[in-house]
Protein backbone atom coordinates (compact mmCIF):
# COMPACT_ATOMS: atom_id res chain seq x y z
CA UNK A 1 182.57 299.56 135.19
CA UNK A 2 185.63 298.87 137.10
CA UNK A 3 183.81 296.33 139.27
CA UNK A 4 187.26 295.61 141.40
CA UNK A 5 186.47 298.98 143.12
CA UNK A 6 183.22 298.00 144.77
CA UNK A 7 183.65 296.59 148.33
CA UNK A 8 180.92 295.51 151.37
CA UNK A 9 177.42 295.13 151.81
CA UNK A 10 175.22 297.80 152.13
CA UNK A 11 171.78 296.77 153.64
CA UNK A 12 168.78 299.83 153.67
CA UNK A 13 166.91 299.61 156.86
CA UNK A 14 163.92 301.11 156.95
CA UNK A 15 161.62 302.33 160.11
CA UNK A 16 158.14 302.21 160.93
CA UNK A 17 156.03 303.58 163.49
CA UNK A 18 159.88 304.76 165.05
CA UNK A 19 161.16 300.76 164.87
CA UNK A 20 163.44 299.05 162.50
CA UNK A 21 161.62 296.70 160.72
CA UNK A 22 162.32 293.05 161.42
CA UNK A 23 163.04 292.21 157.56
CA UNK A 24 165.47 294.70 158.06
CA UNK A 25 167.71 292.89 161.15
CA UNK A 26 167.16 289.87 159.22
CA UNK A 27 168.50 291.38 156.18
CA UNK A 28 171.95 292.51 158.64
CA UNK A 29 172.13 288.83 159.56
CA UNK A 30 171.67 287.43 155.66
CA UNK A 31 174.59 290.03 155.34
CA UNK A 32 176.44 288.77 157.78
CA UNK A 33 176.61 285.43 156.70
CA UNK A 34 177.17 286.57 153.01
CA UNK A 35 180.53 288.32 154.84
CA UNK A 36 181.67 285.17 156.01
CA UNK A 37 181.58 283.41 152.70
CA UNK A 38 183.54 286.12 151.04
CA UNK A 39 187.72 285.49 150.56
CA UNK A 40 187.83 289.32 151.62
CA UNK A 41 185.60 289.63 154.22
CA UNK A 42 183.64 293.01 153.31
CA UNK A 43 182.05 295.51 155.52
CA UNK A 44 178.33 295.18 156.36
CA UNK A 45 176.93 298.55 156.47
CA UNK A 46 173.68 299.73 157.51
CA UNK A 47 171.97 302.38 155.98
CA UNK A 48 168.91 304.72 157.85
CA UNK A 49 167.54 307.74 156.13
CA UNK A 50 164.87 309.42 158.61
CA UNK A 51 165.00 311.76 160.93
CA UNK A 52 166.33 311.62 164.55
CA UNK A 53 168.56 308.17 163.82
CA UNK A 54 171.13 308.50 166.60
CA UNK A 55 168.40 306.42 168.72
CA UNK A 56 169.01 303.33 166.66
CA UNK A 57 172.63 302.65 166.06
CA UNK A 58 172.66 300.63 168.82
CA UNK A 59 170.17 297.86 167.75
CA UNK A 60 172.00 298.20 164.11
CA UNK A 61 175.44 297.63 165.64
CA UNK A 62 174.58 294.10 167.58
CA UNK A 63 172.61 292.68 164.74
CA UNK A 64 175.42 292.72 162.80
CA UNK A 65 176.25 296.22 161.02
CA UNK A 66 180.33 297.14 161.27
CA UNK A 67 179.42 300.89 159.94
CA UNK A 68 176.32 302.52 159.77
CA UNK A 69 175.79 305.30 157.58
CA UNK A 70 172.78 307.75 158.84
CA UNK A 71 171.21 309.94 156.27
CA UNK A 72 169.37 312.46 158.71
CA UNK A 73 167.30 315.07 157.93
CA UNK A 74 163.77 316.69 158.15
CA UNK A 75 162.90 316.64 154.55
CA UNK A 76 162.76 312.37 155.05
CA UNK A 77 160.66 312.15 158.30
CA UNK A 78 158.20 311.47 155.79
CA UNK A 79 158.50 309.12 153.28
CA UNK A 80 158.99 309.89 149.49
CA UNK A 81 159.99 307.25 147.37
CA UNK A 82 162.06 309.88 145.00
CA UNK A 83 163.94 311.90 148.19
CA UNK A 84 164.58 308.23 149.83
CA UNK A 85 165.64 306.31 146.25
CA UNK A 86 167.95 308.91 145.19
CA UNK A 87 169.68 309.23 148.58
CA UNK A 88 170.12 305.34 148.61
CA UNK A 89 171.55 305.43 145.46
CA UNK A 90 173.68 309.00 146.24
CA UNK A 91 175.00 306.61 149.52
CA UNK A 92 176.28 303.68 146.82
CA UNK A 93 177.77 306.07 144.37
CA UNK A 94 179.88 307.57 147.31
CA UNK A 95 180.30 304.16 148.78
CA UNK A 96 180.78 301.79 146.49
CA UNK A 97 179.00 298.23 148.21
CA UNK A 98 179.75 295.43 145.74
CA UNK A 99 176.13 293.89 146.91
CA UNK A 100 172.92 296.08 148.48
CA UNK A 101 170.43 294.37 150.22
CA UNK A 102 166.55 295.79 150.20
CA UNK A 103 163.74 294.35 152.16
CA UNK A 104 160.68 293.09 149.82
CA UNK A 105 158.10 295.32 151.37
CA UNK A 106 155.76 298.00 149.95
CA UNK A 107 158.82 300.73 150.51
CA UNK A 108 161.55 298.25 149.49
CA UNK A 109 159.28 297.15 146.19
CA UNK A 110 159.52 301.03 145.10
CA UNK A 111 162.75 302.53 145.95
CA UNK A 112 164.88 299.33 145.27
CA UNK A 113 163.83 299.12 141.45
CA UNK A 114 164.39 302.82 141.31
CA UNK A 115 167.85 302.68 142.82
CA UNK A 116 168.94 300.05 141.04
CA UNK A 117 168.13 302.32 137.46
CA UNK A 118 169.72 305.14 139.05
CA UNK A 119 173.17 302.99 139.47
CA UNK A 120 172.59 301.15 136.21
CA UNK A 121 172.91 298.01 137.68
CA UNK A 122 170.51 294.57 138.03
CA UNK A 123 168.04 293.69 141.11
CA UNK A 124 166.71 290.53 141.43
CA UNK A 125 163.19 290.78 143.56
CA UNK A 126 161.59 288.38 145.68
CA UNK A 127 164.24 286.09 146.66
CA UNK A 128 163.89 283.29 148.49
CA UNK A 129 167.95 282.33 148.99
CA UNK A 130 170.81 284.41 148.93
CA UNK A 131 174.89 282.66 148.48
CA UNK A 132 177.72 282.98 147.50
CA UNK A 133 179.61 280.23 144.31
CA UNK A 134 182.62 279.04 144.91
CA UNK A 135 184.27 281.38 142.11
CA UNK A 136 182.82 284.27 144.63
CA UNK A 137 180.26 284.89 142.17
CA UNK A 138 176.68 286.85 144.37
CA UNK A 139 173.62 283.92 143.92
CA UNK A 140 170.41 285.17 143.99
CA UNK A 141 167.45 282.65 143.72
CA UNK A 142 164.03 283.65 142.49
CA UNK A 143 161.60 281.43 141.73
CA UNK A 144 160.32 281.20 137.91
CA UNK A 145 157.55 279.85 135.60
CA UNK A 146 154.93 279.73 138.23
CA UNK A 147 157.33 278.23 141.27
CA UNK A 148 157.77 275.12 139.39
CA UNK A 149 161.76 276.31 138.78
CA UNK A 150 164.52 277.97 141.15
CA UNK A 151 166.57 280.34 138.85
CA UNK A 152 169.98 281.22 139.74
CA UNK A 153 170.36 285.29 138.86
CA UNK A 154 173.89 286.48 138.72
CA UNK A 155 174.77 290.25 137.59
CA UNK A 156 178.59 290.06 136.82
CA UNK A 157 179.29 292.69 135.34
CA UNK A 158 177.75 296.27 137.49
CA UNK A 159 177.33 297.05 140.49
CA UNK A 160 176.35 296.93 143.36
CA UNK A 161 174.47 293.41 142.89
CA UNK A 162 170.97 293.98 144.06
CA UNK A 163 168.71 291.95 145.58
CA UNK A 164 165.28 291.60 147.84
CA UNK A 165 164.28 289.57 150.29
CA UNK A 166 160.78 288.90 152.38
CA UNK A 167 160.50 289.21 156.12
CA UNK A 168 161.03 285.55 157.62
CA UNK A 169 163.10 283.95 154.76
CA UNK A 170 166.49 284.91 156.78
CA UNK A 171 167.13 284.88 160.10
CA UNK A 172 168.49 287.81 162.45
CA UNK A 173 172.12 287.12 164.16
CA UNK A 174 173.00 289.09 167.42
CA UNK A 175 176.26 290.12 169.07
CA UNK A 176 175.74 291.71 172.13
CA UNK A 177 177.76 294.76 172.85
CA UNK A 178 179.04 294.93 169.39
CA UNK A 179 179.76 298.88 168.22
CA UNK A 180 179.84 299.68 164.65
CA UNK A 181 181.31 302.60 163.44
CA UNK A 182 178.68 305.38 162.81
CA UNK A 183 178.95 308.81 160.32
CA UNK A 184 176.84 310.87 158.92
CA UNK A 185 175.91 311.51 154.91
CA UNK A 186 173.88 314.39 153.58
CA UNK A 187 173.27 313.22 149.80
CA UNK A 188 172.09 316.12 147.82
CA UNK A 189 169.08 315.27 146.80
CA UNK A 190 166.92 316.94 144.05
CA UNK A 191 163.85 314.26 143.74
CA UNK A 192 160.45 315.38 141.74
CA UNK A 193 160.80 318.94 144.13
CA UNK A 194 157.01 319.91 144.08
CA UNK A 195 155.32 317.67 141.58
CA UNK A 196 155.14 315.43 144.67
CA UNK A 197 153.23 316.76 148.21
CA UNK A 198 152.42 315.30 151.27
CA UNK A 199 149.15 315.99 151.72
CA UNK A 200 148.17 314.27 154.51
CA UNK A 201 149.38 311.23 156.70
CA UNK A 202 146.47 308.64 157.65
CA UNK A 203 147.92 305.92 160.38
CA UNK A 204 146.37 302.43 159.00
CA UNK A 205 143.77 301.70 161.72
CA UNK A 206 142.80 298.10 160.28
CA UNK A 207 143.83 295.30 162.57
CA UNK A 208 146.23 293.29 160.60
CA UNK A 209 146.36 289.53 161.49
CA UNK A 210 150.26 288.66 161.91
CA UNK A 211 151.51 285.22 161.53
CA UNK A 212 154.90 285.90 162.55
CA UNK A 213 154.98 284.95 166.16
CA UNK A 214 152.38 282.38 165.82
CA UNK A 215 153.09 278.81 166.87
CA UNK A 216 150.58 277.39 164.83
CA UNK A 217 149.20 278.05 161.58
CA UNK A 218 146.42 276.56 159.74
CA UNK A 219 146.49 277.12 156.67
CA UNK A 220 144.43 276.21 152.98
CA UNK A 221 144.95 276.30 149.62
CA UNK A 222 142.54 276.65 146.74
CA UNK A 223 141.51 273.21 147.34
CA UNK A 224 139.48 273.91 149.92
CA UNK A 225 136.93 274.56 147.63
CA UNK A 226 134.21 276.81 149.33
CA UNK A 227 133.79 279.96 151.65
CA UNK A 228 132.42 277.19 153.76
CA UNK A 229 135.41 275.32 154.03
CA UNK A 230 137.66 278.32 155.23
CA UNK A 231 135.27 278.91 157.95
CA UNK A 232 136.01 275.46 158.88
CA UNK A 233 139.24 276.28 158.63
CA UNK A 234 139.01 279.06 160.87
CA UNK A 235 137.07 277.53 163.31
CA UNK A 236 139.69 274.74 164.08
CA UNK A 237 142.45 277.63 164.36
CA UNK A 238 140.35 278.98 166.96
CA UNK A 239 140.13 275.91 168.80
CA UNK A 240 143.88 275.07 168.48
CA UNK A 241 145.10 278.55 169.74
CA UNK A 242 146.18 278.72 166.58
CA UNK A 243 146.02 281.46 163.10
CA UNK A 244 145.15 280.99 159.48
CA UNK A 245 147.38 281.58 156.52
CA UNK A 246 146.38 281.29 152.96
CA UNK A 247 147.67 280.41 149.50
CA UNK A 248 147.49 283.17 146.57
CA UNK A 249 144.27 280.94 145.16
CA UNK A 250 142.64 281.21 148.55
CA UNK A 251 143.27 284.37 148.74
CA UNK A 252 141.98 285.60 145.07
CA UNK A 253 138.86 283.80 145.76
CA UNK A 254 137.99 286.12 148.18
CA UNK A 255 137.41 283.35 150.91
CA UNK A 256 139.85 285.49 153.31
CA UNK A 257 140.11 289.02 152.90
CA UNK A 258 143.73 289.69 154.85
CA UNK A 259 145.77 289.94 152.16
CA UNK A 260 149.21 289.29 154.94
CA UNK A 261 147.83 286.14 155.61
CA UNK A 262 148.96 284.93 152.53
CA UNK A 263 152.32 282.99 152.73
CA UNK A 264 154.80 282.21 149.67
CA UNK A 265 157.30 284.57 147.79
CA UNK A 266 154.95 287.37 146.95
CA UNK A 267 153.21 287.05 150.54
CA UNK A 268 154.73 286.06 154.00
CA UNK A 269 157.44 283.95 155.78
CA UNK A 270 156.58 282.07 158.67
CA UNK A 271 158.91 279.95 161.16
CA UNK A 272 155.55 278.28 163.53
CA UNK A 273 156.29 275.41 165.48
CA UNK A 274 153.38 273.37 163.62
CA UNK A 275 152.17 274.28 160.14
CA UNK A 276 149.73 272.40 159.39
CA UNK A 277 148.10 272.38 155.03
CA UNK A 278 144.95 271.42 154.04
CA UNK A 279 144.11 271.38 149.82
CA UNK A 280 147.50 272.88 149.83
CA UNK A 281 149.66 271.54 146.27
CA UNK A 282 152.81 272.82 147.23
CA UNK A 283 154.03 275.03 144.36
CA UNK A 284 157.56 276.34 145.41
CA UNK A 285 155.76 280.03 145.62
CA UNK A 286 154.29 279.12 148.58
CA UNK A 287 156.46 276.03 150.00
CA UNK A 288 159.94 278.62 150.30
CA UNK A 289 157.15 280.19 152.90
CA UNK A 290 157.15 277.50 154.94
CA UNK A 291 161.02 276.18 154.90
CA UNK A 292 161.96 277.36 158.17
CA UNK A 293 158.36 275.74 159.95
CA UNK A 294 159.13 273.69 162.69
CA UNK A 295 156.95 270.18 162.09
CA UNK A 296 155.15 270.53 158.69
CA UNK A 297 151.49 268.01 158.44
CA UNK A 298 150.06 268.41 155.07
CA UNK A 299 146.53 266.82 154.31
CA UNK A 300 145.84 266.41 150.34
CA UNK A 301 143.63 263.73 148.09
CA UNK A 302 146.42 263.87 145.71
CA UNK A 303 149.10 261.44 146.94
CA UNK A 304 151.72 262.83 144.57
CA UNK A 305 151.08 266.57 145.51
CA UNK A 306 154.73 268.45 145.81
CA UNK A 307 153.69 270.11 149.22
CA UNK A 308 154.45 266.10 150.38
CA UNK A 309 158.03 266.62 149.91
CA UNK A 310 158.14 269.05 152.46
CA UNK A 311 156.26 268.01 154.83
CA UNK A 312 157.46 265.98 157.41
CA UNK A 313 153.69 263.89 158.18
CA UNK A 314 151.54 263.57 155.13
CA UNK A 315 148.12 262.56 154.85
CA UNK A 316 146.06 261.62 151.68
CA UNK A 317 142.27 262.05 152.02
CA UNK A 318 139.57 264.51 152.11
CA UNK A 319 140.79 267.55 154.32
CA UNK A 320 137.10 268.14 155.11
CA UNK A 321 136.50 264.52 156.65
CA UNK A 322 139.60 265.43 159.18
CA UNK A 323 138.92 269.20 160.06
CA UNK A 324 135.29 267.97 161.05
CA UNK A 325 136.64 265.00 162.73
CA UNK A 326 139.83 267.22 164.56
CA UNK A 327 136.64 269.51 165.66
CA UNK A 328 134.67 267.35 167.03
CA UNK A 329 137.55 265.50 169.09
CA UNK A 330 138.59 269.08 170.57
C-alpha cells in the first residue's frame, strides 16, 4: 500500500432523530486538533450518508469540517449497517483519508469494524486519547488488561488509520461563519440486497437518564455493597439537584438498571462541575470517564485506592457514614 497517497481526515457523522450526534461534532473538533499537529496540515472532511443532508452542512462547516462529502439517497433514510459500511468504505477508497474517525456508539460499533475489513486496514475501538508522535506517527490509546495499562496502537503500514471514540472524551471546537466546501458522492452500493428487510421501525419510548448536561453526578462503584446503598445513593442525588452514574460492577449487579448511566470506556463521558465517588476504586476504565470533571471528591475505606489520584478532595472512611450524614444535614 502506497501509504504516501492517503491525505486528511475523514470523520462519519451520523444523525439521529434528524440531529447530528454530539460525539459526532466532537469527533470534527478531535479532528481538528489532529490537523494542527500534522507538518501538512490535511483536510478534515465530514462525511453524512442519509437522506435530505443539504440541511446540515451548515452546523458541519463551523464545527470544523473544510469539505463535506454527502452521500444522499432514499435507500439510507433507514439505517443498514451493510448499505451504510460499504458506502463509508466506497467514500475512503475514492478519497483516500490517511486517518477516519468513527464515533463509539451502537452504529459506530458495527459499521466501523466492518469498514475497516472492507479497506484492509486496523481500527482501534474505544479510545480514550487520540495524538499525534513527533515522527508524525497517528496515536491511538486504548486501555488494556482490565484498565490497569494505557496501550499505545499505531497501524503504520495501511490505511486509513482507524479509530473510535466515546461521546464526551473530546471536546467540540466552533468557528462561526466558517463554509466548507460541500459535493455530492453516490457510492454504488451492493450490501446483503434482500437477505436484509426493514420490517418495521419502533421509536425507543424508554426515558433514558442523560448525564451529559448534568452539573452534578453522584456516582458508586461496586463498593457500595447493597441495593440499599444505591438507593441511598439516589436519594442524596435527589436532594443535591443532582444524577447518578455507575461503575460496570454497579451496574452488573443489577442495583441500577440504566445501562447509560454507566461511565468509563465502554459506558459514558461526563464533563459535571462536581463528580462526586463513593466505593469507587478507580480503574482507568472508568477514571478516563471522568478526566474532563470539573472538581472530583472521591470517598473510599481504602486509602491507597487509584480513583485518589484523580481526585482533587479525597476522603477515607465508610461512604455510608457520610451519605447518611450529607442527608441528614440537607
Amino acid at each position: 500500500m502506497d501509504i504516501s497517497a492517503y491525505k486528511g481526515i475523514h470523520v462519519f457523522c451520523e444523525i439521529s432523530k434528524g440531529n447530528i450526534i454530539e460525539n459526532s461534532l466532537e469527533l470534527l473538533g478531535e479532528a481538528t486538533v489532529l490537523k494542527s499537529k500534522i507538518a501538512h496540515t490535511p483536510e478534515v472532511t465530514a462525511v453524512v450518508i442519509g437522506y435530505a443532508l443539504d440541511q446540515y452542512t451548515d452546523l458541519l462547516a463551523e464545527h470544523g469540517a473544510d469539505r463535506i462529502v454527502l452521500i444522499d439517497d432514499k435507500k439510507y433514510q433507514d439505517y443498514r449497517p451493510d448499505f451504510y459500511a460499504e458506502a463509508l468504505a466506497q467514500t475512503a477508497k475514492k478519497y483516500l483519508p490517511e486517518i477516519l474517525l468513527v464515533g463509539a456508539t451502537l452504529k459506530g460499533e458495527e459499521i466501523g469494524p466492518t469498514t475497516a475489513m472492507m479497506l484492509h486496514t486496523g481500527m482501534a475501538a474505544h479510545c480514550v486519547e487520540l495524538n499525534i508522535r513527533e515522527d508524525g506517527q497517528f496515536v491511538q490509546v486504548v486501555p488494556a488488561f482490565g484498565g490497569k495499562v494505557l496501550g499505545d496502537i499505531l497501524c503504520p503500514n495501511f490505511r486509513p488509520q482507524m479509530a473510535s471514540m466515546k461521546a464526551g472524551l473530546s471536546s467540540k471546537v466552533t468557528f462561526k461563519g466558517k463554509e466548507a466546501v460541500v459535493e455530492s458522492f453516490s457510492p454504488d452500493v451492493k450490501g446483503f440486497g434482500d437477505k436484509i428487510e426493514i420490517v418495521e421501525v419502533i421509536e425507543e419510548t424508554k426515558e433514558k437518564i442523560t448525564l451529559g448536561g448534568a452539573e452534578l453526578v453522584i456516582t458508586g462503584g461496586f463498593g457500595i455493597g447493597t441495593q440499599e446503598g444505591w438507593y441511598k445513593l439516589e436519594q442524596l442525588a435527589t436532594k443535591l439537584g443532582g444524577v447518578t452514574g455507575c461503575t460496570r460492577p454497579a451496574l452488573d449487579e443489577g442495583w441500577t438498571e440504566h445501562d447509560e448511566t454507566m461511565i468509563g470506556t465502554s459506558g459514558v463521558a461526563i464533563k459535571p462541575k462536581v463528580y462526586l465517588g463513593f466505593g469507587i476504586s478507580g480503574a482507568a476504565h472508568h477514571t478516563c470517564g471522568i478526566k474532563t470533571a470539573g472538581t472530583i471528591i472521591s470517598v473510599n475505606k481504602d486509602p491507597n485506592a487509584p480513583i485518589f489520584d484523580v481526585s482533587d478532595y479525597k476522603v477515607v472512611g465508610d461512604w455510608e457514614k457520610i451519605v447518611e450524614a450529607l442527608i441528614q444535614v440537607l
